[in-house]
PDB file of N, CA and C in Angstrom:
ATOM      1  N   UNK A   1       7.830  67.382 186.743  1.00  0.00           N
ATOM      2  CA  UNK A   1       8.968  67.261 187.610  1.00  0.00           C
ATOM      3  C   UNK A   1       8.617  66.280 188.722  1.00  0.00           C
ATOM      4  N   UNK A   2       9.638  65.609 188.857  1.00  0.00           N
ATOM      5  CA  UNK A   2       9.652  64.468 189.740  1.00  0.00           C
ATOM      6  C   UNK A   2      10.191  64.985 191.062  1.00  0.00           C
ATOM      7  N   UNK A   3      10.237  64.159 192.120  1.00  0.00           N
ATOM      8  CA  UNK A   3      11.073  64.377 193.263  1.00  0.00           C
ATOM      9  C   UNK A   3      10.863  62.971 193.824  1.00  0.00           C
ATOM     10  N   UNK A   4      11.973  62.483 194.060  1.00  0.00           N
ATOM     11  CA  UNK A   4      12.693  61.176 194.821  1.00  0.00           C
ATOM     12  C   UNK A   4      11.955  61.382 196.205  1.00  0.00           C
ATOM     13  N   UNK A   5      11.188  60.752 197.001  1.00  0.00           N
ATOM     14  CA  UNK A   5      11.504  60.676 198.439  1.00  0.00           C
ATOM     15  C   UNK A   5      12.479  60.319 199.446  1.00  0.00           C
ATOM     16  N   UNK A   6      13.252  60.320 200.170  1.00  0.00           N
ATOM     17  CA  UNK A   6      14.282  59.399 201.054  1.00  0.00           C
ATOM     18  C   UNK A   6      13.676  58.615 202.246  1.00  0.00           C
ATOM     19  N   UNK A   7      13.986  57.561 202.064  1.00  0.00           N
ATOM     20  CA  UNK A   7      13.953  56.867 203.191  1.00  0.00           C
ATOM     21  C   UNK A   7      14.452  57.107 204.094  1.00  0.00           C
ATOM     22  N   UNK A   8      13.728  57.471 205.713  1.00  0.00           N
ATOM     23  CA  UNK A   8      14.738  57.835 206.764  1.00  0.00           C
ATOM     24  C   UNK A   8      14.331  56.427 207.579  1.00  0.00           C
ATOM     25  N   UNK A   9      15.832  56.439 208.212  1.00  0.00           N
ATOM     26  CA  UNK A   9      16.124  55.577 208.950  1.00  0.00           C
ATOM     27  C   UNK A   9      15.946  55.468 210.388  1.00  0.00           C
ATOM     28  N   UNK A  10      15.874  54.345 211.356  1.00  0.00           N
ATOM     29  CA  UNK A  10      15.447  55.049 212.477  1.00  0.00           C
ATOM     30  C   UNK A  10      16.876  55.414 213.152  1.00  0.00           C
ATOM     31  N   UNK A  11      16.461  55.991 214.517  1.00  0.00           N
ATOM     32  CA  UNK A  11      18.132  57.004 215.016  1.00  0.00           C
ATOM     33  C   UNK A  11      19.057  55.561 215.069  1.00  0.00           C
ATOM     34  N   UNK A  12      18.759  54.651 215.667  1.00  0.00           N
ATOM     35  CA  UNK A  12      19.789  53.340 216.060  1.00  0.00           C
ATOM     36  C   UNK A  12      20.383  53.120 214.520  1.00  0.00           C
ATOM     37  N   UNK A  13      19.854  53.043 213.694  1.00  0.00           N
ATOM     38  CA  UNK A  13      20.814  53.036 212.526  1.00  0.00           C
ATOM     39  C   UNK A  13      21.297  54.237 211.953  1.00  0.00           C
ATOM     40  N   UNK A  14      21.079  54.958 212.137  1.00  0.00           N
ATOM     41  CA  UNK A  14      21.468  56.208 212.098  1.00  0.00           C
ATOM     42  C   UNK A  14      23.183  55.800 213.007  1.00  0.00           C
ATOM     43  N   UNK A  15      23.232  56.049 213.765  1.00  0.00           N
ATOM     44  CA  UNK A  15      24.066  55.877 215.154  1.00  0.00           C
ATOM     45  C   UNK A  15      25.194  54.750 214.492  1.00  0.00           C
ATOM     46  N   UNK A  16      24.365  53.763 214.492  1.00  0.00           N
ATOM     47  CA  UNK A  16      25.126  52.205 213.666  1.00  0.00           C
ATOM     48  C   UNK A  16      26.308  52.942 212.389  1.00  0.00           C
ATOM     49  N   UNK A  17      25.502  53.486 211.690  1.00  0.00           N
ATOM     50  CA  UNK A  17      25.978  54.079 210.240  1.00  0.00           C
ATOM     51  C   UNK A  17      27.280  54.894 210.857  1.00  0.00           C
ATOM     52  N   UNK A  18      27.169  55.818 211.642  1.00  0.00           N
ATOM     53  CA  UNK A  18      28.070  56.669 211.833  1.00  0.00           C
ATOM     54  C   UNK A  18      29.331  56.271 212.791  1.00  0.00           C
ATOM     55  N   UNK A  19      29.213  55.466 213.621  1.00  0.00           N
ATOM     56  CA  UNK A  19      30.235  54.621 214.288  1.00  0.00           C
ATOM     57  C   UNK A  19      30.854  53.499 212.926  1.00  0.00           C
ATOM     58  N   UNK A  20      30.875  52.897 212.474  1.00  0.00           N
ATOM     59  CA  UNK A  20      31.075  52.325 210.804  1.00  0.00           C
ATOM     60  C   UNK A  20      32.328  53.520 210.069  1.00  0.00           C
ATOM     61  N   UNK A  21      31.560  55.138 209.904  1.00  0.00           N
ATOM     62  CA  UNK A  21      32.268  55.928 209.424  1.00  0.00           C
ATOM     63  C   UNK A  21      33.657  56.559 210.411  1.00  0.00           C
ATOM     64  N   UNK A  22      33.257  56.628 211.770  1.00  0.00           N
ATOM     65  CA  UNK A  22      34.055  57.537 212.464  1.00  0.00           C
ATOM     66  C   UNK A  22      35.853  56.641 212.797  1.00  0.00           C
ATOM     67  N   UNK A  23      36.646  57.098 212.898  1.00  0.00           N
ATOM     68  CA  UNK A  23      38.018  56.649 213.004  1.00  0.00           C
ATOM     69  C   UNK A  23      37.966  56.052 214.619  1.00  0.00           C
ATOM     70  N   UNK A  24      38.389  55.138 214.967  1.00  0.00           N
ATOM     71  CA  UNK A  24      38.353  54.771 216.431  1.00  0.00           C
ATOM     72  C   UNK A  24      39.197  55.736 217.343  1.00  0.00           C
ATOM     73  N   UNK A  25      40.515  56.175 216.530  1.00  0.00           N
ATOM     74  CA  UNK A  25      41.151  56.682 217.618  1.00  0.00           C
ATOM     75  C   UNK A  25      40.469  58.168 218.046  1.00  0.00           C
ATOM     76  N   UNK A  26      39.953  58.878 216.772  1.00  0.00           N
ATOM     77  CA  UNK A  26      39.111  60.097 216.910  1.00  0.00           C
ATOM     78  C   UNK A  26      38.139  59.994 218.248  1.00  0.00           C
ATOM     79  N   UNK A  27      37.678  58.544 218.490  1.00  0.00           N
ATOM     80  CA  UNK A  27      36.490  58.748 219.432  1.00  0.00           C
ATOM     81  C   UNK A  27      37.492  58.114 220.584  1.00  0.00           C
ATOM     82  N   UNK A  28      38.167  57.778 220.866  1.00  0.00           N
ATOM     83  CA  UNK A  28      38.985  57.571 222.349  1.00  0.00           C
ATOM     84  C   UNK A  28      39.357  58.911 221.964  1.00  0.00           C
ATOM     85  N   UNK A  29      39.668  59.569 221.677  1.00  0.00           N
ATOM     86  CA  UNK A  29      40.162  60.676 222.143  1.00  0.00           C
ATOM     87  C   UNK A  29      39.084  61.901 222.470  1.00  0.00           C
ATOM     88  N   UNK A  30      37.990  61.559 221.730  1.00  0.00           N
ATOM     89  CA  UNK A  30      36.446  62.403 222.175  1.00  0.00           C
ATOM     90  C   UNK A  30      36.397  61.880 223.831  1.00  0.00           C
ATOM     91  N   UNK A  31      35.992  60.596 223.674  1.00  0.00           N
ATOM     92  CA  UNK A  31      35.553  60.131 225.217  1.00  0.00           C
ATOM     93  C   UNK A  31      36.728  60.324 226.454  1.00  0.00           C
ATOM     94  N   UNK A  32      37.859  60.658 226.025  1.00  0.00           N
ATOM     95  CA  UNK A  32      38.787  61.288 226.765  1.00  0.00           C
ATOM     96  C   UNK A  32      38.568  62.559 227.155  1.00  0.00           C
ATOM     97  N   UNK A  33      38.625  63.139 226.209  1.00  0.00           N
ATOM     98  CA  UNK A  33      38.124  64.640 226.501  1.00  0.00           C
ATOM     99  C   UNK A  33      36.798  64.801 227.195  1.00  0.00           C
ATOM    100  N   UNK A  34      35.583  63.951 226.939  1.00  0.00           N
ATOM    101  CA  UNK A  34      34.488  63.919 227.553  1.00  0.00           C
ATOM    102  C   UNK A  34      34.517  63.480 229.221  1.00  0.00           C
ATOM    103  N   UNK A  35      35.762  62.987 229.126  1.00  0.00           N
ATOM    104  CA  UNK A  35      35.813  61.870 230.676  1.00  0.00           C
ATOM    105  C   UNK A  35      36.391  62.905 231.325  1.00  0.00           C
ATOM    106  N   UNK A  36      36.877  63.969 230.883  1.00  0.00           N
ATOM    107  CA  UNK A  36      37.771  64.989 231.884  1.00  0.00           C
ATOM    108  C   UNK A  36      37.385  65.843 232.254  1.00  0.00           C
ATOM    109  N   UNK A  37      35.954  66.256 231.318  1.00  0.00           N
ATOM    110  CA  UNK A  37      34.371  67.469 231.287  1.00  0.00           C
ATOM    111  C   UNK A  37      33.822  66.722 232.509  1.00  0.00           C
ATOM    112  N   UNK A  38      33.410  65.363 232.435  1.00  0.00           N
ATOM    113  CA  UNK A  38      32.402  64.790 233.451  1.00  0.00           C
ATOM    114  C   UNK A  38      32.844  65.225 235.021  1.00  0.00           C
ATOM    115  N   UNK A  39      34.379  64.606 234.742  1.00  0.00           N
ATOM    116  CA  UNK A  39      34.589  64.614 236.410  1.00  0.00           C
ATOM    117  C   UNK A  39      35.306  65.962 236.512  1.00  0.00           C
ATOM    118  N   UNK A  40      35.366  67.395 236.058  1.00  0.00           N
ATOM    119  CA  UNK A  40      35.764  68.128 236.211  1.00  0.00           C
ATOM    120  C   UNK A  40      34.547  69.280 236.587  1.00  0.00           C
ATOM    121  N   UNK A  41      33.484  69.439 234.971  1.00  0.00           N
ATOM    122  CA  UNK A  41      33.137  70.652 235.236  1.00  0.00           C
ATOM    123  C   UNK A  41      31.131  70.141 234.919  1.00  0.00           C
ATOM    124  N   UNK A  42      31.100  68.539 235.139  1.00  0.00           N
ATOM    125  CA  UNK A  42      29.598  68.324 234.560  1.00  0.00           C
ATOM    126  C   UNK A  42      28.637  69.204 235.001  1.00  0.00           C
ATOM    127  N   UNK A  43      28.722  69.420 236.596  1.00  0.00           N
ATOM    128  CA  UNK A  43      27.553  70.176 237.601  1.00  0.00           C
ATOM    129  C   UNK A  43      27.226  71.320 237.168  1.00  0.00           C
ATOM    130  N   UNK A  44      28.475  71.955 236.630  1.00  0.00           N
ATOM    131  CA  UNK A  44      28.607  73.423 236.752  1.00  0.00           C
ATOM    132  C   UNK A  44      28.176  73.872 234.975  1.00  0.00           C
ATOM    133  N   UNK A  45      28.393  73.183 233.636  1.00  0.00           N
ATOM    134  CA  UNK A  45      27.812  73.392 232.473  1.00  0.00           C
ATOM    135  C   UNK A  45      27.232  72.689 231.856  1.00  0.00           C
ATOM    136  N   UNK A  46      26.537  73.089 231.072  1.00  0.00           N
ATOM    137  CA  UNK A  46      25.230  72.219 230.442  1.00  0.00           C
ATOM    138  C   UNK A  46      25.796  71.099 229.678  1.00  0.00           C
ATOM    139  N   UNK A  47      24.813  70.250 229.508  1.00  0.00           N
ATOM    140  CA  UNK A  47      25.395  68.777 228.582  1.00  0.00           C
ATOM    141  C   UNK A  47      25.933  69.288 226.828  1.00  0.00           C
ATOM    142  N   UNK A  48      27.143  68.859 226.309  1.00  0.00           N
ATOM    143  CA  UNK A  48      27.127  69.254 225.209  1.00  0.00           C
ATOM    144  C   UNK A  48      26.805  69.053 223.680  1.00  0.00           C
ATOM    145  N   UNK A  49      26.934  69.357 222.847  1.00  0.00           N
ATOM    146  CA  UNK A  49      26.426  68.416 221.454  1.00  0.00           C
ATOM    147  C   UNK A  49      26.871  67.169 221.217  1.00  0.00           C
ATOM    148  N   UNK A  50      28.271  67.511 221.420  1.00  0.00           N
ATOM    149  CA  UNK A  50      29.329  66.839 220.810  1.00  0.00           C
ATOM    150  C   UNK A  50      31.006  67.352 221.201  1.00  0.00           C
ATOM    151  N   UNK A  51      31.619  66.939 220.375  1.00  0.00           N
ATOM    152  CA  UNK A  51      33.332  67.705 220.661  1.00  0.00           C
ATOM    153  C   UNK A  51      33.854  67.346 219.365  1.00  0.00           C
ATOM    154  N   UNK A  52      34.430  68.054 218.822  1.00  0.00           N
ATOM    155  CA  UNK A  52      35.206  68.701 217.617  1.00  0.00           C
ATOM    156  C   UNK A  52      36.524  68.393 218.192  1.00  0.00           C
ATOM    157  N   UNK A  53      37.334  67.121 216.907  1.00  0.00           N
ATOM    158  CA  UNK A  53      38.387  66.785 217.614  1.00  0.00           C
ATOM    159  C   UNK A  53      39.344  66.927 216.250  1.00  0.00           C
ATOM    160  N   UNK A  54      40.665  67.416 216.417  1.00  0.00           N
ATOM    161  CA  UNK A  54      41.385  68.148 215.602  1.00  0.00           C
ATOM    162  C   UNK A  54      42.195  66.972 215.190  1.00  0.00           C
ATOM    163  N   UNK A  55      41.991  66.336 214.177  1.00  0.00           N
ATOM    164  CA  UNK A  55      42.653  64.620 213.658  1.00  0.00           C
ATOM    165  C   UNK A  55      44.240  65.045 213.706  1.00  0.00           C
ATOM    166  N   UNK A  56      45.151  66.295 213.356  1.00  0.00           N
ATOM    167  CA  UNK A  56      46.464  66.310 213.397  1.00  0.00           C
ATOM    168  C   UNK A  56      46.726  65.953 214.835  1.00  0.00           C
ATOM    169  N   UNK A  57      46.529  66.863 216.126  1.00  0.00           N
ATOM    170  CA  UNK A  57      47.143  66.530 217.164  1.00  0.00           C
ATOM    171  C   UNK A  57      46.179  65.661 218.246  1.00  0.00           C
ATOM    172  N   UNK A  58      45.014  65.500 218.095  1.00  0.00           N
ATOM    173  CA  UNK A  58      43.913  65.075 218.533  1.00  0.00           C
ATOM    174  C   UNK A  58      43.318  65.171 219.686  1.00  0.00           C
ATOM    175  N   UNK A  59      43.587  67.048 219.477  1.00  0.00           N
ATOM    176  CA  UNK A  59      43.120  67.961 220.896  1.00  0.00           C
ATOM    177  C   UNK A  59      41.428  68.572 220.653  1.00  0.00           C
ATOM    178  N   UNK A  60      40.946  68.621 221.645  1.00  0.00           N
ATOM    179  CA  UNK A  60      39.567  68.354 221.297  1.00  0.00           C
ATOM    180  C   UNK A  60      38.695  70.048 221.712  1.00  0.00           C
ATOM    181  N   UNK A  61      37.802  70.177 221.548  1.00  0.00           N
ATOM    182  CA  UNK A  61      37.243  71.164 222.114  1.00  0.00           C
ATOM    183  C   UNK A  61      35.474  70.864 222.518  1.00  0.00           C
ATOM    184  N   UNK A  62      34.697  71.147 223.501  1.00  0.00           N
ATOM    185  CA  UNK A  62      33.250  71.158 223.671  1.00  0.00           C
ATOM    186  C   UNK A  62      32.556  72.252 222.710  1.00  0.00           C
ATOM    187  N   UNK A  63      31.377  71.287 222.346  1.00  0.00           N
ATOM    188  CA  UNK A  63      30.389  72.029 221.234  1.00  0.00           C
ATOM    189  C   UNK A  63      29.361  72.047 221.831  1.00  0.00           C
ATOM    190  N   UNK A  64      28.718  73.258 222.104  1.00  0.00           N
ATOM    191  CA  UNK A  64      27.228  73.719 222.894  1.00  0.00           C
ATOM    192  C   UNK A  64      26.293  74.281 222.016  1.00  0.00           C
ATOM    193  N   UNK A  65      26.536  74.550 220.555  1.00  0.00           N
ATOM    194  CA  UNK A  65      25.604  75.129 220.357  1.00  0.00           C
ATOM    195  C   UNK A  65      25.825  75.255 218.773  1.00  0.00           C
ATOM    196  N   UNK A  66      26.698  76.149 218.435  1.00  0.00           N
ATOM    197  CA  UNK A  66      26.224  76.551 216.878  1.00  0.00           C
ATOM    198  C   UNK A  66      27.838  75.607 216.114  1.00  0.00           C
ATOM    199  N   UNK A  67      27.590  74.670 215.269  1.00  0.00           N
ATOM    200  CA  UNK A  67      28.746  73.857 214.665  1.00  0.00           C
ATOM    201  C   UNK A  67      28.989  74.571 213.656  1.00  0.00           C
ATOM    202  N   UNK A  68      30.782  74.929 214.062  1.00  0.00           N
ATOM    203  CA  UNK A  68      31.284  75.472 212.919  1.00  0.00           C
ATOM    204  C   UNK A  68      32.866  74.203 213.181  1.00  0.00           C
ATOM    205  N   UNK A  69      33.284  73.687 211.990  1.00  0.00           N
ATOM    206  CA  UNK A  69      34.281  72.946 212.050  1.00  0.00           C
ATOM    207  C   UNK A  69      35.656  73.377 210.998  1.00  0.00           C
ATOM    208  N   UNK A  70      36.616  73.675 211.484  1.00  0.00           N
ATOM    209  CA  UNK A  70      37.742  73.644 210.403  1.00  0.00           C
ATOM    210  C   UNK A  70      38.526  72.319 209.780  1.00  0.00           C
ATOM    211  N   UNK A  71      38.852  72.902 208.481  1.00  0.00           N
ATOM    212  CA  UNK A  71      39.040  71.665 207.838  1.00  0.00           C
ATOM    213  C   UNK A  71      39.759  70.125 208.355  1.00  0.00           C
ATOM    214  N   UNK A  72      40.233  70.582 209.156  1.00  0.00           N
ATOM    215  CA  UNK A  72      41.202  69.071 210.103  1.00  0.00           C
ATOM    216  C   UNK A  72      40.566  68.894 211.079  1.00  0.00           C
ATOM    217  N   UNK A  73      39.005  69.156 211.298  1.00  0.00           N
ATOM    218  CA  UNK A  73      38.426  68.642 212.357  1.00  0.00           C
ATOM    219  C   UNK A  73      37.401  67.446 212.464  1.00  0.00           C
ATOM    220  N   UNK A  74      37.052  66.528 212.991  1.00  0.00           N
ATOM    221  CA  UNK A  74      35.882  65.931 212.996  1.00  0.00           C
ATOM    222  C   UNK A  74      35.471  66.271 214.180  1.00  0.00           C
ATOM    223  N   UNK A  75      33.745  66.031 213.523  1.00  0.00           N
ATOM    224  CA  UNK A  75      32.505  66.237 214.946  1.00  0.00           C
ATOM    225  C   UNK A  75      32.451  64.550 215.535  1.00  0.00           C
ATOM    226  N   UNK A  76      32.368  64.544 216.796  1.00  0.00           N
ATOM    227  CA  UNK A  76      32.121  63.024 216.931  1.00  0.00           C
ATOM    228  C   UNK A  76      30.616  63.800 218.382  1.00  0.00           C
ATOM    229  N   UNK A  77      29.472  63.187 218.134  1.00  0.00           N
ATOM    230  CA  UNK A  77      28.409  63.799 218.786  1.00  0.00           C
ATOM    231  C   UNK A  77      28.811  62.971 219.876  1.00  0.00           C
ATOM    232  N   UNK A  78      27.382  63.092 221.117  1.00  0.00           N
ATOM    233  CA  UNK A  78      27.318  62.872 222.232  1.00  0.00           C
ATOM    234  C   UNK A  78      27.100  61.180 222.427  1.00  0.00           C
ATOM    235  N   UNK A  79      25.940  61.094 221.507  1.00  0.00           N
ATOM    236  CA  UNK A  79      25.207  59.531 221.749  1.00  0.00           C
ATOM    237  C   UNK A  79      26.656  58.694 221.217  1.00  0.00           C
ATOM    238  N   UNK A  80      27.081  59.006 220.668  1.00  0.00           N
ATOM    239  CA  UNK A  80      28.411  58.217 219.696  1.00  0.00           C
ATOM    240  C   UNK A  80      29.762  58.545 221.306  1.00  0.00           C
ATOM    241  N   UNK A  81      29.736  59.084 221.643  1.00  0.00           N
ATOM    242  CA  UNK A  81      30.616  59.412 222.872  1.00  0.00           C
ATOM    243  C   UNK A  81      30.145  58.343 224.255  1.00  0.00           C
ATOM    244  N   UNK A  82      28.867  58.497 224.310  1.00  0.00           N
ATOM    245  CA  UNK A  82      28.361  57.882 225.256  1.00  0.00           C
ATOM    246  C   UNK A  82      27.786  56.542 224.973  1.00  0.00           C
ATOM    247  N   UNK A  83      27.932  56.253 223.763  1.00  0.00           N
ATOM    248  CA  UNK A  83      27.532  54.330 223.745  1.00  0.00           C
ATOM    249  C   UNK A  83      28.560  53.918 224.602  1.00  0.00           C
ATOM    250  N   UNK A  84      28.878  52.985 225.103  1.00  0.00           N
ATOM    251  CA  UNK A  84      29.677  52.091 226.123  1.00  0.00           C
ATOM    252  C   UNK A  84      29.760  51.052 225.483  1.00  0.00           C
ATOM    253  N   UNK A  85      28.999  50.633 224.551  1.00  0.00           N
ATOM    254  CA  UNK A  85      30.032  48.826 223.845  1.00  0.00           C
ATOM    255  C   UNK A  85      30.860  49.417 222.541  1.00  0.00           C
ATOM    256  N   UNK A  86      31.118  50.160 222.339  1.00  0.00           N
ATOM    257  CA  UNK A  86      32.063  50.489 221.291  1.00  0.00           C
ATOM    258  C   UNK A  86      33.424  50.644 221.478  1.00  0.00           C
ATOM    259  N   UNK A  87      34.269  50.031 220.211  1.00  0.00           N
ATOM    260  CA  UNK A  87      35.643  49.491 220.791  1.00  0.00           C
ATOM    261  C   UNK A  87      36.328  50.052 219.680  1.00  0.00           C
TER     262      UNK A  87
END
């Protein structure tokens, strides 16, 4: 019996790869939701994973800890929220 190894990639392509996959409007509407956490409640709760954003109405929710997603949701993580040259 054989077994394949995988090539892992480093995180920046990692990151690259997944901005490529993610829908643009999904992530303006993450970094929206993220922009309203910052200047609302940053001080007061911990940094989060990511935000789980519901593609029908594209209302979002904060993810701290254990990812569970329903079927009309995408995860869009933090580093992908917080790049700044992405358009």
């Amino acid at each position: 019996m054989s077994y394949a190894t995988q090539r892992l990639e480093h995180p920046e392509r990692q990151l690259e790869s997944v901005v490529k996959k993610v829908d643009p409007l999904i992530i303006r509407a993450a970094k929206q939701i993220y922009r309203y956490y910052a200047d609302s409640y940053a001080a007061q709760l911990p940094r989060p994973m990511g935000i789980a954003i519901n593609r029908v109405d594209m209302t979002g929710k904060l993810i701290y800890s254990q990812l569970i997603l329903l079927p009309q949701e995408s995860f869009v993580p933090m580093e992908l929220i917080e790049l700044s040259d992405y358009h």
